[in-house]
C-alpha atoms as a PDB file:
ATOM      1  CA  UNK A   1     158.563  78.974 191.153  1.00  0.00           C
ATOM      2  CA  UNK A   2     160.817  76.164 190.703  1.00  0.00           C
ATOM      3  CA  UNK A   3     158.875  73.007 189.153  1.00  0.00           C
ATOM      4  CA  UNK A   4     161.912  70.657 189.416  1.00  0.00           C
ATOM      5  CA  UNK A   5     165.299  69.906 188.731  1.00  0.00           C
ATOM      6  CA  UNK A   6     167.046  67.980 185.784  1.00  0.00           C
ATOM      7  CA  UNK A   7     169.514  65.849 187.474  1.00  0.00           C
ATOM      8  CA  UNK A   8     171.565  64.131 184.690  1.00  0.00           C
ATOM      9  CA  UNK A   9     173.117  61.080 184.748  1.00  0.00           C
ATOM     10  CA  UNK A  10     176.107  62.830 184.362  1.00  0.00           C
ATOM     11  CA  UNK A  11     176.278  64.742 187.602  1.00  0.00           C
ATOM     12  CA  UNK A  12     174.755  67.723 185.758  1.00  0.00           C
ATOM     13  CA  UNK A  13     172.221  69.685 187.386  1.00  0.00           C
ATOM     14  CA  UNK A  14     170.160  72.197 186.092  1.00  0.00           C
ATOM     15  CA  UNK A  15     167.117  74.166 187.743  1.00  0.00           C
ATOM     16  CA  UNK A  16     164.150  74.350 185.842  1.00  0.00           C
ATOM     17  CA  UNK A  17     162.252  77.660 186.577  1.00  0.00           C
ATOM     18  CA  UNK A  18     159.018  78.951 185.129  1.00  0.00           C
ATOM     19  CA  UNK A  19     159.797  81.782 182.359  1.00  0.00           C
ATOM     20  CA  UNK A  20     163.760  80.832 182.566  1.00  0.00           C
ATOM     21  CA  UNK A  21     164.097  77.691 180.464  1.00  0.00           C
ATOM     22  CA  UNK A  22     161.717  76.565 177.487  1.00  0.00           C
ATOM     23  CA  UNK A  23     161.338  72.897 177.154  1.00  0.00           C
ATOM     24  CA  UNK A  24     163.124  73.160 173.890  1.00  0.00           C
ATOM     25  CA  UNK A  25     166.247  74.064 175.524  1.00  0.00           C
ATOM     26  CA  UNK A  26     166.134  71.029 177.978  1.00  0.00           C
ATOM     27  CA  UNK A  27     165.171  68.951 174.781  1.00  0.00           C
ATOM     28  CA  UNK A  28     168.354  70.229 173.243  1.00  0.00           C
ATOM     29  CA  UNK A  29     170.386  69.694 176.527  1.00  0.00           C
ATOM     30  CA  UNK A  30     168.970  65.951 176.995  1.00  0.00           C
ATOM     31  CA  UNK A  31     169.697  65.244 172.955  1.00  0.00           C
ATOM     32  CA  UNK A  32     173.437  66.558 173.495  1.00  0.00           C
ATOM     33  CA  UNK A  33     173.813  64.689 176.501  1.00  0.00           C
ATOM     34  CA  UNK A  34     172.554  61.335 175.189  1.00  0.00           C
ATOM     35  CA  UNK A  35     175.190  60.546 172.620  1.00  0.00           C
ATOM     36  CA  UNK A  36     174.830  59.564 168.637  1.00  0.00           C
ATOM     37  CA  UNK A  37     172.412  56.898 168.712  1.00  0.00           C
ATOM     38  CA  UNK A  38     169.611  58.623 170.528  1.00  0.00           C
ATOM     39  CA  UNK A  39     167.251  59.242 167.303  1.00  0.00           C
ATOM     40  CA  UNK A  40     166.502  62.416 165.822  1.00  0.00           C
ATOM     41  CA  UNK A  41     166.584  65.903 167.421  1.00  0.00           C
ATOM     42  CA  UNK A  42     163.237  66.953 168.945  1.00  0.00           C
ATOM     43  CA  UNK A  43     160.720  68.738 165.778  1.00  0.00           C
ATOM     44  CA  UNK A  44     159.849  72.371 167.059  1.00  0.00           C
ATOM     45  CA  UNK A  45     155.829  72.905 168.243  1.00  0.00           C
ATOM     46  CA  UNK A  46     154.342  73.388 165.025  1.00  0.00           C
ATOM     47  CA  UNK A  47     156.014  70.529 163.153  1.00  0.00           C
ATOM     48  CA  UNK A  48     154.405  68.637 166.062  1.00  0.00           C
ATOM     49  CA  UNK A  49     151.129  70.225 165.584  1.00  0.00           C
ATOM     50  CA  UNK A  50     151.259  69.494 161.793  1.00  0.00           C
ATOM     51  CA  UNK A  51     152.434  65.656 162.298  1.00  0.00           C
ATOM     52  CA  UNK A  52     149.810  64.911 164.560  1.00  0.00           C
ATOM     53  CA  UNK A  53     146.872  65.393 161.784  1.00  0.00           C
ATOM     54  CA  UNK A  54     148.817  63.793 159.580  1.00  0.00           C
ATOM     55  CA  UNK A  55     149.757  60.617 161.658  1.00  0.00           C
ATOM     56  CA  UNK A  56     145.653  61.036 162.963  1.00  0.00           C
ATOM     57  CA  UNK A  57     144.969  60.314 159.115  1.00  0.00           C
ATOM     58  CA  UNK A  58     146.798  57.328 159.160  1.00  0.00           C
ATOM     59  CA  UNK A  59     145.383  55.456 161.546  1.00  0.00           C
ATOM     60  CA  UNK A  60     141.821  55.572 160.983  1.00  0.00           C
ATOM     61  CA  UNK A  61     142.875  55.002 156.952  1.00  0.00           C
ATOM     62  CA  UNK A  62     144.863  52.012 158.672  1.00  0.00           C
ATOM     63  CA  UNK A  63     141.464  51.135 160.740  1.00  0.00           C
ATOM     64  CA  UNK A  64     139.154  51.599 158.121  1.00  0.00           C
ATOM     65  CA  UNK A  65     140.910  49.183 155.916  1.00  0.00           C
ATOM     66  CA  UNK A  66     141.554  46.783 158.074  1.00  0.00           C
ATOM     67  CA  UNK A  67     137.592  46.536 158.693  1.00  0.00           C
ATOM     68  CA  UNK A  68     138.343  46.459 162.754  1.00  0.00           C
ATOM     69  CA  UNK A  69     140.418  48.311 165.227  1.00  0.00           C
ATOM     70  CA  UNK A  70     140.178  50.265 167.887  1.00  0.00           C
ATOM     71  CA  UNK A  71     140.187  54.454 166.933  1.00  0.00           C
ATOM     72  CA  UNK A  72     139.011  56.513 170.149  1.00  0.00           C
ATOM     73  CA  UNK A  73     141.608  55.479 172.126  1.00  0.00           C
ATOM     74  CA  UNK A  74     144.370  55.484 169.496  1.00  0.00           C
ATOM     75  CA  UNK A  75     143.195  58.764 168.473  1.00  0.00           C
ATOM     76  CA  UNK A  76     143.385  59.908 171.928  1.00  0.00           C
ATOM     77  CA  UNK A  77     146.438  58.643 172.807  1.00  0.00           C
ATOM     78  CA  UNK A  78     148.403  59.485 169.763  1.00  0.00           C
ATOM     79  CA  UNK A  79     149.631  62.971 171.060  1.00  0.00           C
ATOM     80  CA  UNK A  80     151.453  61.349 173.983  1.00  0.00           C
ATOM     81  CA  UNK A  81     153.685  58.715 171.663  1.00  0.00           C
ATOM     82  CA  UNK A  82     154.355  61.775 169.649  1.00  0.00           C
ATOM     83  CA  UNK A  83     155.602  64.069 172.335  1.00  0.00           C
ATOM     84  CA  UNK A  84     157.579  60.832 173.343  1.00  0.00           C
ATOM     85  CA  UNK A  85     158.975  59.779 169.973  1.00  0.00           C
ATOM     86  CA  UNK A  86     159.663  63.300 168.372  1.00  0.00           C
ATOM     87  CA  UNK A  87     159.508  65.600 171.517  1.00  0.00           C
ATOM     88  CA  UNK A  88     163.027  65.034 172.771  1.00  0.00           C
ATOM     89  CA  UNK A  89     161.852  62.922 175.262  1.00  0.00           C
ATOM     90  CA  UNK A  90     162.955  58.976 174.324  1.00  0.00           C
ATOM     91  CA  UNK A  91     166.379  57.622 173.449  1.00  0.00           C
ATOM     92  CA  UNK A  92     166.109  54.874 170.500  1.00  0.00           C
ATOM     93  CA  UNK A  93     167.709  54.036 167.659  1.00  0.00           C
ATOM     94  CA  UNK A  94     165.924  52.492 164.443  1.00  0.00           C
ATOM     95  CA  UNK A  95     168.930  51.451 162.953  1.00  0.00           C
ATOM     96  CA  UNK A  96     169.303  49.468 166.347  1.00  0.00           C
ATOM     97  CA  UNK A  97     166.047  48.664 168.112  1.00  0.00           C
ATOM     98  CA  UNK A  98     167.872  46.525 170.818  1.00  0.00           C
ATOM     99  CA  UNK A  99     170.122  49.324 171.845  1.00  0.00           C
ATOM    100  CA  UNK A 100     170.726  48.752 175.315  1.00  0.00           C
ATOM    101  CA  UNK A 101     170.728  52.037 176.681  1.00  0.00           C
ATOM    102  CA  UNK A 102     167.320  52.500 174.828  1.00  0.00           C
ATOM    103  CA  UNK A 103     164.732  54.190 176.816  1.00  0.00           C
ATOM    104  CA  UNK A 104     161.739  51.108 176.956  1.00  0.00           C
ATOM    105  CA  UNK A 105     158.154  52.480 175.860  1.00  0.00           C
ATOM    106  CA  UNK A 106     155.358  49.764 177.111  1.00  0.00           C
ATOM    107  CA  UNK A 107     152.019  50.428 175.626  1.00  0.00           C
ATOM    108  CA  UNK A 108     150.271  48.207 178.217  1.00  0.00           C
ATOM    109  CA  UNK A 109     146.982  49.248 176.315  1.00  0.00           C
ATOM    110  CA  UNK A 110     147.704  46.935 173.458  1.00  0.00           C
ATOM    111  CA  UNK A 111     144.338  47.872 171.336  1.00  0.00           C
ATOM    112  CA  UNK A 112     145.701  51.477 171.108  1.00  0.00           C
ATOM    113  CA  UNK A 113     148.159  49.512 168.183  1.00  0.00           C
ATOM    114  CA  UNK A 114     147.131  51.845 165.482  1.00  0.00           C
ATOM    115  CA  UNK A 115     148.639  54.731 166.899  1.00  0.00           C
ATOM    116  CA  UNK A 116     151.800  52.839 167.905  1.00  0.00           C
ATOM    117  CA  UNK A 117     152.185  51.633 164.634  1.00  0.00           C
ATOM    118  CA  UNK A 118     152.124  54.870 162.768  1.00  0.00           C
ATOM    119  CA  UNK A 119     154.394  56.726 165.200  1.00  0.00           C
ATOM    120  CA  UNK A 120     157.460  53.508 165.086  1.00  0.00           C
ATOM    121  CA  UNK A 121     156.783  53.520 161.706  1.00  0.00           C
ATOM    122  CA  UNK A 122     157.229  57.651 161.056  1.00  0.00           C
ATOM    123  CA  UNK A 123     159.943  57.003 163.020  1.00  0.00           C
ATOM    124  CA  UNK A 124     162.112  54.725 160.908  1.00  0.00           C
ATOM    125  CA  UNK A 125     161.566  51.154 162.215  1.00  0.00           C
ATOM    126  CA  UNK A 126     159.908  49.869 159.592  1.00  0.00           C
ATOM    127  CA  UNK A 127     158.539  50.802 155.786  1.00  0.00           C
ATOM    128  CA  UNK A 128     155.067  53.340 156.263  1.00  0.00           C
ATOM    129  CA  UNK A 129     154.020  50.758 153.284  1.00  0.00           C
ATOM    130  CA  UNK A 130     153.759  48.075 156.074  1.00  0.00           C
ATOM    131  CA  UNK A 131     151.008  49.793 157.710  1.00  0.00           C
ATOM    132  CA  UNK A 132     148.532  48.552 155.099  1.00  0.00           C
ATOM    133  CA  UNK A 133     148.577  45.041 156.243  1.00  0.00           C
ATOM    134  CA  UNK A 134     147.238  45.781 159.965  1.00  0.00           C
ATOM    135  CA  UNK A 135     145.593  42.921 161.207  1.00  0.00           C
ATOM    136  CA  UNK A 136     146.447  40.698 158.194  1.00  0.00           C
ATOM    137  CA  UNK A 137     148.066  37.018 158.750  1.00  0.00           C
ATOM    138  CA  UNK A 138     150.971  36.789 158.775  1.00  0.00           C
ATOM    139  CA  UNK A 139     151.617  40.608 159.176  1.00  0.00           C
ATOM    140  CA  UNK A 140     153.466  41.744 161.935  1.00  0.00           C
ATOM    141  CA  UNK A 141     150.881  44.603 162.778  1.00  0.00           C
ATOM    142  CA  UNK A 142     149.060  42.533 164.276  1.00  0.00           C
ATOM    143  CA  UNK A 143     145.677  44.097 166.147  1.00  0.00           C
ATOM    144  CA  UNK A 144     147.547  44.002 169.643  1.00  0.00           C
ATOM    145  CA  UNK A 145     151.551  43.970 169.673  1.00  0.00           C
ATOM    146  CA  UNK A 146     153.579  41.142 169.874  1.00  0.00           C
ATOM    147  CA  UNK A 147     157.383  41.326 170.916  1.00  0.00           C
ATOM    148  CA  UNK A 148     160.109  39.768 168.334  1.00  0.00           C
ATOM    149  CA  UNK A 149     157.395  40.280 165.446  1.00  0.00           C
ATOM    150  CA  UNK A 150     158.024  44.345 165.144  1.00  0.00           C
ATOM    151  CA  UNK A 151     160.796  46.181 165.663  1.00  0.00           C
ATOM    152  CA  UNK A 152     160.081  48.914 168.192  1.00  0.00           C
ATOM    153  CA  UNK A 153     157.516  46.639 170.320  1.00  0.00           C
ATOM    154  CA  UNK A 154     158.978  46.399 173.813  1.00  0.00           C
ATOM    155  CA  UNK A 155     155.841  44.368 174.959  1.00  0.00           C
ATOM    156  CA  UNK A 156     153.302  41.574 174.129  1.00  0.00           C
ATOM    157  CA  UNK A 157     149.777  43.203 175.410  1.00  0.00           C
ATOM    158  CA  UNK A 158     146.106  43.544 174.803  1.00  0.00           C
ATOM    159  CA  UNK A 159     145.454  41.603 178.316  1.00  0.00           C
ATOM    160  CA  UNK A 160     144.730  45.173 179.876  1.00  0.00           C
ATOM    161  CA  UNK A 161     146.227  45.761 183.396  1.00  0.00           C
ATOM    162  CA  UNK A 162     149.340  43.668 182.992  1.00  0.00           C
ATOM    163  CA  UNK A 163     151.842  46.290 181.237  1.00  0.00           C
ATOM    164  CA  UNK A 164     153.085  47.935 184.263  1.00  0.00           C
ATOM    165  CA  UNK A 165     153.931  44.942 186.268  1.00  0.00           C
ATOM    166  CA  UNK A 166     156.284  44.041 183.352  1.00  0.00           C
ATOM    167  CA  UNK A 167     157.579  48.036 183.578  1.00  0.00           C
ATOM    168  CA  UNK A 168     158.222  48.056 187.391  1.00  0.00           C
ATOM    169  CA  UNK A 169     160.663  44.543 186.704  1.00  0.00           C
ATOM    170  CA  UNK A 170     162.193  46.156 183.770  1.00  0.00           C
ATOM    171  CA  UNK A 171     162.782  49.424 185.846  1.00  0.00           C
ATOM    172  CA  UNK A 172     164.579  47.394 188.661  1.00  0.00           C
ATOM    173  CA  UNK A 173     166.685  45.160 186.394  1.00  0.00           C
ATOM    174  CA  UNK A 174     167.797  48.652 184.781  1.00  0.00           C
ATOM    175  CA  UNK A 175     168.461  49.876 188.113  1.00  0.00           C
ATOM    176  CA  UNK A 176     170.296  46.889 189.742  1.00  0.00           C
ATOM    177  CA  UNK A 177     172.568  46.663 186.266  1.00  0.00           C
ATOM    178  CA  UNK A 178     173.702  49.868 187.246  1.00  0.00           C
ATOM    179  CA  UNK A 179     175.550  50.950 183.941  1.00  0.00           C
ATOM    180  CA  UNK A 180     172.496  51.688 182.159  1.00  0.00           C
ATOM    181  CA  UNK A 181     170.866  54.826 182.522  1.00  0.00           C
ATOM    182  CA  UNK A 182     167.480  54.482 180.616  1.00  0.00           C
ATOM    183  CA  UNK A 183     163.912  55.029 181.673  1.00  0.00           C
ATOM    184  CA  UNK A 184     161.179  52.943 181.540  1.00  0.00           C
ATOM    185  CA  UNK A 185     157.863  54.833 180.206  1.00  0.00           C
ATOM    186  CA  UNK A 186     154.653  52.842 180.756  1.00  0.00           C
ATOM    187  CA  UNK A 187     151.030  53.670 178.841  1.00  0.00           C
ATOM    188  CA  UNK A 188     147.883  52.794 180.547  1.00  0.00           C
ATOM    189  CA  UNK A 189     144.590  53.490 179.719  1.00  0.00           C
ATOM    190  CA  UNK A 190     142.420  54.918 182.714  1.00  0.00           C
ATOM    191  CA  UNK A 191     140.042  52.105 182.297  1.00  0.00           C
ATOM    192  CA  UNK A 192     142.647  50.080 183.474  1.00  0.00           C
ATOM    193  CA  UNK A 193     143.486  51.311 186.571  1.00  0.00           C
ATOM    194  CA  UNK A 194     140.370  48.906 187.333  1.00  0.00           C
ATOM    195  CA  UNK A 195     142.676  46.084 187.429  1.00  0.00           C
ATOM    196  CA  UNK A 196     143.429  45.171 190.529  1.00  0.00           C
ATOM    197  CA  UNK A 197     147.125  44.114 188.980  1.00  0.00           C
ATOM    198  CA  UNK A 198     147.951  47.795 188.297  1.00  0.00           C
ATOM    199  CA  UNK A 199     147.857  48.501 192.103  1.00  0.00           C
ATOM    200  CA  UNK A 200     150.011  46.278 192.908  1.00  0.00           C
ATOM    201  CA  UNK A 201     152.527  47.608 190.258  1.00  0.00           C
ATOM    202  CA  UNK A 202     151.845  50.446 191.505  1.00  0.00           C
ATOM    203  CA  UNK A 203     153.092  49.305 195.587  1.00  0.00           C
ATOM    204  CA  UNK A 204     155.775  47.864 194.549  1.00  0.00           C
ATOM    205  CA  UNK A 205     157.519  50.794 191.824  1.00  0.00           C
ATOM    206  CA  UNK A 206     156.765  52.562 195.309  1.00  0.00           C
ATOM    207  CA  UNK A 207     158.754  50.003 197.386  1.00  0.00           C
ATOM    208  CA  UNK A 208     161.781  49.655 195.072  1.00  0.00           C
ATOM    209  CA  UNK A 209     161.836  53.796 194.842  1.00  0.00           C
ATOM    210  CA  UNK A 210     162.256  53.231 191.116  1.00  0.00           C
ATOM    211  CA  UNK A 211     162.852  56.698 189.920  1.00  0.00           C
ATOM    212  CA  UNK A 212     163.390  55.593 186.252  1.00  0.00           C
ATOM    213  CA  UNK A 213     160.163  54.462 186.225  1.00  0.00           C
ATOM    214  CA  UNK A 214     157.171  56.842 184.523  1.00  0.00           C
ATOM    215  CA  UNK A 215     153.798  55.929 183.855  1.00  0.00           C
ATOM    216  CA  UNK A 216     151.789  58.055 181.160  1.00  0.00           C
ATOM    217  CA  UNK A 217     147.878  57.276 182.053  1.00  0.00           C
ATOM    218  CA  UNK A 218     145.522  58.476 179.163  1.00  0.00           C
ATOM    219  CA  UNK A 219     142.823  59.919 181.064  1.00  0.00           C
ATOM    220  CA  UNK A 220     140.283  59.913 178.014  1.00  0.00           C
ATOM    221  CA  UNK A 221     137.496  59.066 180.330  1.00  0.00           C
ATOM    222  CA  UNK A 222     135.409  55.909 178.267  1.00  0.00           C
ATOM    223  CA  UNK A 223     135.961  52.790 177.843  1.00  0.00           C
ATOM    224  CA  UNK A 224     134.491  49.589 176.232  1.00  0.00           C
ATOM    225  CA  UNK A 225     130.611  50.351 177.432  1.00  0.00           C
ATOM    226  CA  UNK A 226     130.896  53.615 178.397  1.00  0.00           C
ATOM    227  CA  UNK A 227     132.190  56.179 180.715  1.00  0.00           C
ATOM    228  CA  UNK A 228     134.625  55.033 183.201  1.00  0.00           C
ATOM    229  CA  UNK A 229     133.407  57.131 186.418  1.00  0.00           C
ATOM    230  CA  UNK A 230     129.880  55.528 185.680  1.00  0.00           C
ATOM    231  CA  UNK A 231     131.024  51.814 184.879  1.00  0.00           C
ATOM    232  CA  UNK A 232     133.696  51.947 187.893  1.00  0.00           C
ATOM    233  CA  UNK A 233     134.763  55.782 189.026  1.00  0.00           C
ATOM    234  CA  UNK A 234     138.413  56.191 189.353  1.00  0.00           C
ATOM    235  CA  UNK A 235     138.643  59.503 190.663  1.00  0.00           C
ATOM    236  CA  UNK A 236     140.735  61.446 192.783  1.00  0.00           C
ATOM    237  CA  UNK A 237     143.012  59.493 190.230  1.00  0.00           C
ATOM    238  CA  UNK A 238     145.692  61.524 191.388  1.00  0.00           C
ATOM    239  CA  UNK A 239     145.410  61.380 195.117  1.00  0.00           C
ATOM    240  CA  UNK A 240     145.545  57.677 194.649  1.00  0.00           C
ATOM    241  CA  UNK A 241     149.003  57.452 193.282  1.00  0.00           C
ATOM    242  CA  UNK A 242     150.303  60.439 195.523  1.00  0.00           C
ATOM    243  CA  UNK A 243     148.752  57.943 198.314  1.00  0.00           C
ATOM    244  CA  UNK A 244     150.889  54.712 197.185  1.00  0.00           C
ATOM    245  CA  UNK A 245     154.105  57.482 197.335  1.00  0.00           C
ATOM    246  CA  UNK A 246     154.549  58.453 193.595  1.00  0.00           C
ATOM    247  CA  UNK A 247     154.744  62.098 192.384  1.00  0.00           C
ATOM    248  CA  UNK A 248     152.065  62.820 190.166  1.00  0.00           C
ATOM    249  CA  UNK A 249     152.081  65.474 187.096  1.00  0.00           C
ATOM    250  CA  UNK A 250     148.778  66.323 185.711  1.00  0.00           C
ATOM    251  CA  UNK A 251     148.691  68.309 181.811  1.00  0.00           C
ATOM    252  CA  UNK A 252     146.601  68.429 178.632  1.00  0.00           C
ATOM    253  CA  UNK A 253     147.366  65.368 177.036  1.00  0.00           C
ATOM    254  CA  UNK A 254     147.050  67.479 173.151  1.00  0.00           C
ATOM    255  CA  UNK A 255     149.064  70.396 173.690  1.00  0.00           C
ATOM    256  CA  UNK A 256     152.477  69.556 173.064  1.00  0.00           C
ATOM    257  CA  UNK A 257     154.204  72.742 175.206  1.00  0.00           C
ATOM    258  CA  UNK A 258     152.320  71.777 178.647  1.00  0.00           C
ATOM    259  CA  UNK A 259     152.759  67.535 177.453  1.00  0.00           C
ATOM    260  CA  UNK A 260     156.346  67.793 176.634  1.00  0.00           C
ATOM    261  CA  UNK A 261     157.127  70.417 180.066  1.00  0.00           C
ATOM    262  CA  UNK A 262     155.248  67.623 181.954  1.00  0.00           C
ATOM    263  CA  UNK A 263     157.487  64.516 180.340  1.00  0.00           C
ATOM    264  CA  UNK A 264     160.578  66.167 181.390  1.00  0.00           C
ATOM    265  CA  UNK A 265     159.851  66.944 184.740  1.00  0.00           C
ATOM    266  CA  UNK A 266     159.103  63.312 185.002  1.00  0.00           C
ATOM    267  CA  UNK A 267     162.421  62.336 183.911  1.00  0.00           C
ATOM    268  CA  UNK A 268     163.682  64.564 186.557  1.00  0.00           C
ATOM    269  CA  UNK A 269     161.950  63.382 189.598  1.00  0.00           C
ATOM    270  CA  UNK A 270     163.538  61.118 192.312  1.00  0.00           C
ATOM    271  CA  UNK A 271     160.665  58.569 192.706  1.00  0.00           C
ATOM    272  CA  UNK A 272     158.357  57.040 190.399  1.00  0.00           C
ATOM    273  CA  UNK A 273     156.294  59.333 188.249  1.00  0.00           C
ATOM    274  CA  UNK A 274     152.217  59.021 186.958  1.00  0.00           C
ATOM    275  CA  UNK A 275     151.785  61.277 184.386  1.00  0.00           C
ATOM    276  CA  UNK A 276     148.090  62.139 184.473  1.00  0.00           C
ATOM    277  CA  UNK A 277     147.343  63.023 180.856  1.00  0.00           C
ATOM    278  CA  UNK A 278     143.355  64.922 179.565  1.00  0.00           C
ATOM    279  CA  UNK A 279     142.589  63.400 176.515  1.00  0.00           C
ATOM    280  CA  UNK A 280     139.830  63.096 174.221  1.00  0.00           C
ATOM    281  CA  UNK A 281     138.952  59.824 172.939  1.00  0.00           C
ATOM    282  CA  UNK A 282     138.603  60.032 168.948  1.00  0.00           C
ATOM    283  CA  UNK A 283     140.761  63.510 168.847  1.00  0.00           C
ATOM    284  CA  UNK A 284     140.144  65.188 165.933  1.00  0.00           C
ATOM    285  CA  UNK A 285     137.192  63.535 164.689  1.00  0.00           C
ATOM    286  CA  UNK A 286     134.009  65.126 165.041  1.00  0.00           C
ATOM    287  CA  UNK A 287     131.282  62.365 165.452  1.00  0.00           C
ATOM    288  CA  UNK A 288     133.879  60.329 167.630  1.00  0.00           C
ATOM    289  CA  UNK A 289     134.607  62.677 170.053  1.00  0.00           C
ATOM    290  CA  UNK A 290     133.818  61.484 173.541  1.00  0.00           C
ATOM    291  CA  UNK A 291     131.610  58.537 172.296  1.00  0.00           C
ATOM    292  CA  UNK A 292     132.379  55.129 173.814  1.00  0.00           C
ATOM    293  CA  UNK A 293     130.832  53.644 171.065  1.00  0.00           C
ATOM    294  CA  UNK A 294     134.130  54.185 168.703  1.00  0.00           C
ATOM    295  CA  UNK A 295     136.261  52.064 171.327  1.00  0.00           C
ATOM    296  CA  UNK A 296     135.943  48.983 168.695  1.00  0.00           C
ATOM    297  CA  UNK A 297     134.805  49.353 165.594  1.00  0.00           C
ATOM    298  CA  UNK A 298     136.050  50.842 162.179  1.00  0.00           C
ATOM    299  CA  UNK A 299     134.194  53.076 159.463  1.00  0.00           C
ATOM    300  CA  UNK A 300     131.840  52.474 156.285  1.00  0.00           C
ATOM    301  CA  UNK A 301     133.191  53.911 153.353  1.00  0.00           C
ATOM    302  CA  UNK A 302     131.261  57.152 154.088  1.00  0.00           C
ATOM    303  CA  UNK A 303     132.196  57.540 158.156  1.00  0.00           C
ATOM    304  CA  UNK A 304     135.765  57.245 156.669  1.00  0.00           C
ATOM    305  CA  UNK A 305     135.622  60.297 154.308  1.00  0.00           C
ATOM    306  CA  UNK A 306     134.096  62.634 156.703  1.00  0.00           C
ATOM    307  CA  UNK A 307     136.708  61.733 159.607  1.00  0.00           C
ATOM    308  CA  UNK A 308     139.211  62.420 156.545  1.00  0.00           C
ATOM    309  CA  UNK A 309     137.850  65.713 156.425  1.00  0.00           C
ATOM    310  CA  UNK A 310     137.661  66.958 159.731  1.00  0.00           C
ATOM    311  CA  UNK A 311     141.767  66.296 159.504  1.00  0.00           C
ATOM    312  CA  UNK A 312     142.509  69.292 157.660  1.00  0.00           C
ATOM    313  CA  UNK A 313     146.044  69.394 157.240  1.00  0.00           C
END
């Protein structure tokens, strides 16, 4: 069964069959074909596994001491930067965060900061140490991003619906510039697919055929006051972007081996790409799980130690 094929900038073609190549080996192909200032080789599955508690324990310490924030969703989405970031998937360089061949990562979702935060700052574009001033003046983690204050923040947002208008123009520029050979990777939540802004993205990355365009939607299924198919239902999610001419790729948004397969067929298609991710809003913490209520608000003292401790590293 042939899922796709890898068609490299280079010319390079190479058929991606199930049982015949791992994801690692494309990982190692796309590193080797990127050049010297793509970042750091992809971490192997369990390094993965073991990063994501360990990131997860940053954030809501980040959160909690802050006094505000927003955890479900960052703790939901927080698998997806790190399949993007240390997967293999994204080309960056710390050392040069304007890189212009850098893939662009858009975290339209701009409350989802914590996790964003923890994953530039893991890897290398600013101090960890910095993380303890979220939401301070004056700091540059502020509680939504804000371009030229952070390295590693492609996007001002926190106005939700807006980020992949701004992906579908950087997509085209890329495209029309011809030399440049990045992708354009675009997070939404699902709530925000209630925008009617995000269609029209949507028509238009469509329109322009913009292949180097991939959206990553982080189907957690809550939002502010509640659950989003009782506030405003969104489903069949996918049969509306297969309807407005994108392929869509549907996968567990926490298990790295089906996330990172999914991320590189995306890469690989000819037309723009949703990648329908399963999440679980406050992952790994046990009274969060599923609960709309931990959209916007940060821990007591005591809330704080038992999420702690339902990370075990």
């Amino acid at each position: 069964m042939v899922l796709g094929e890898l068609i490299l900038k280079s010319g390079a073609k190479v058929e991606l069959e199930l049982g015949q190549l791992s994801w690692e080996a494309i990982s190692r192909y796309n590193v080797t074909m990127r050049g010297k200032k793509s970042g750091a080789a992809p971490l192997p599955i369990r390094e993965l596994e073991q990063l994501s508690v360990e990131l997860r324990r940053r954030v809501i310490t980040m959160i909690h001491h802050a006094g505000s924030g927003h955890p479900a969703g960052s703790l939901s989405c927080l698998d997806i930067l790190i399949a993007l970031y240390f997967g293999g998937i994204l080309k960056y360089n710390p050392q040069e965060p304007d890189w212009q061949e850098r893939d662009r990562f858009l975290l339209s979702a701009g409350h989802y900061t914590p996790a964003l935060y923890t994953v530039l700052a893991q890897a290398g574009f600013f101090p960890t140490d910095d993380l303890t001033t979220l939401r301070q003046l004056d700091s540059g983690l502020q509680g939504h991003p804000q371009k030229g204050k952070l390295a590693g923040v492609e996007i001002t947002s926190g106005m939700l619906g807006q980020g992949l208008s701004v992906g579908v123009g950087l997509a085209l520029s890329a495209r029309k510039e011809r030399t440049f050979t990045h992708h354009v990777f675009v997070l939404l939540s699902d709530a925000e697919h209630q925008e009617g802004q995000v269609w029209e993205a949507v028509m238009s990355g469509a329109k322009f055929k913009l292949d180097n365009l991939v959206v990553i939607v982080d189907r957690n299924q809550i939002q502010a006051s509640g659950r989003t198919e009782e506030i405003m239902p969104l489903e069949p999610l996918p049969n509306k972007y297969n309807s407005f001419g994108w392929q869509v790729v549907e996968t567990d948004g926490h298990e790295f081996r089906r996330l990172l397969t999914a991320l590189h067929q995306a890469k690989a298609e000819r037309k723009p790409v949703a990648v329908i991710a399963g999440t679980v809003a406050g992952k790994g913490v046990s009274f969060m799980k599923g609960k709309s209520c931990w959209h916007g608000k940060s821990m007591s003292e005591t809330e704080w130690q038992k999420a702690l401790g339902s990370l075990k590293k």
